[in-house]
C-alpha atoms as a PDB file:
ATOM      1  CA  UNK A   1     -14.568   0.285  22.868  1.00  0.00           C
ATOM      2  CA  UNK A   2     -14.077   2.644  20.026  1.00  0.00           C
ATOM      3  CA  UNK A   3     -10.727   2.688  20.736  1.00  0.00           C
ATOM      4  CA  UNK A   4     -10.082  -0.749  20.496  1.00  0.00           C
ATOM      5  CA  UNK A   5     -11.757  -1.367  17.263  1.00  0.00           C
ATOM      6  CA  UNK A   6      -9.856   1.760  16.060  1.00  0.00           C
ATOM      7  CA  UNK A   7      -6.667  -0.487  17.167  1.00  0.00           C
ATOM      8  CA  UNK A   8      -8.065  -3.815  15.069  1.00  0.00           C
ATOM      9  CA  UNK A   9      -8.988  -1.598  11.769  1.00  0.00           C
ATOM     10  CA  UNK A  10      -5.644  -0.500  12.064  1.00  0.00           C
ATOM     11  CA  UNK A  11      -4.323  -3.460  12.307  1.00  0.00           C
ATOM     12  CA  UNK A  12      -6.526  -4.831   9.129  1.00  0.00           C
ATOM     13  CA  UNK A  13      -5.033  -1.944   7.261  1.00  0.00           C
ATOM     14  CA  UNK A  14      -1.578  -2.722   7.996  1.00  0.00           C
ATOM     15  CA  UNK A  15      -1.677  -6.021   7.053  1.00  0.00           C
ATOM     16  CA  UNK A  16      -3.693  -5.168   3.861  1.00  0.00           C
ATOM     17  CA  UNK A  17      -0.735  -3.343   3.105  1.00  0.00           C
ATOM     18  CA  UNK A  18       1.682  -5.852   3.434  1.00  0.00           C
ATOM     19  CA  UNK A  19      -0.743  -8.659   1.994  1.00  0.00           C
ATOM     20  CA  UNK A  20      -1.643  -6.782  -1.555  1.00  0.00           C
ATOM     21  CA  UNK A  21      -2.956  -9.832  -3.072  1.00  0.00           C
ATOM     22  CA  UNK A  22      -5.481 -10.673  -0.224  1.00  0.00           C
ATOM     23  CA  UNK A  23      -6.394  -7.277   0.266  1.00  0.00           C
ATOM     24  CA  UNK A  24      -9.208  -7.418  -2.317  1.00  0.00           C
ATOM     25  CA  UNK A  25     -10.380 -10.504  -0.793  1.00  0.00           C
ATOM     26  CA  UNK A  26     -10.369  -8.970   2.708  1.00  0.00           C
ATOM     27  CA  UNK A  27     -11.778  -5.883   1.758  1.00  0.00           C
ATOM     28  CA  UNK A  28     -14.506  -7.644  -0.005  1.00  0.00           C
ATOM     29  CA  UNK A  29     -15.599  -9.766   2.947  1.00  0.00           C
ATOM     30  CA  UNK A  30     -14.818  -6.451   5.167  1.00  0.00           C
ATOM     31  CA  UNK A  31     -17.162  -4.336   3.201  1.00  0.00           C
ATOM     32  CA  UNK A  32     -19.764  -7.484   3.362  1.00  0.00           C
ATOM     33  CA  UNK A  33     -19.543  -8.624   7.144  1.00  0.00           C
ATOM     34  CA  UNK A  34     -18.791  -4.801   7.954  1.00  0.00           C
ATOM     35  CA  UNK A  35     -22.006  -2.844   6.621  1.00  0.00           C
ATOM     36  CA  UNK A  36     -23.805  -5.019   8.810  1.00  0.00           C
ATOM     37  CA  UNK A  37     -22.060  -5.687  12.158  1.00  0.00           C
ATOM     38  CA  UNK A  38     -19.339  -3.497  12.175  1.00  0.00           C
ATOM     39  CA  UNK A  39     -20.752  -0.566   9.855  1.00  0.00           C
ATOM     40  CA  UNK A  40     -19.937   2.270  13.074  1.00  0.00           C
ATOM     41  CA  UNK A  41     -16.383   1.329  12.869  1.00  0.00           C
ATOM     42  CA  UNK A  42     -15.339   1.367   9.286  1.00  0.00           C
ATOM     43  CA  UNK A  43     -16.777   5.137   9.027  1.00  0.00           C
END
């Protein structure tokens, strides 16, 4: 499981990077939806 999620935060970062204009937005919503369901991936 860890693994996988590794593989999808990865894949968020990666498209951040290529998507500089949305990556506020994404981060932003990340940060949001991620502190609460997804807080043990992100750190």
């Amino acid at each position: 499981m860890a693994d996988d999620g590794a593989e999808i935060i990865n894949a968020l970062f990666d498209y951040i990077k290529n998507k500089k204009q949305e990556s506020f937005f994404l981060l932003f919503l990340f940060q949001r939806l991620g502190k609460r369901n997804m807080g043990c991936y992100i750190l």
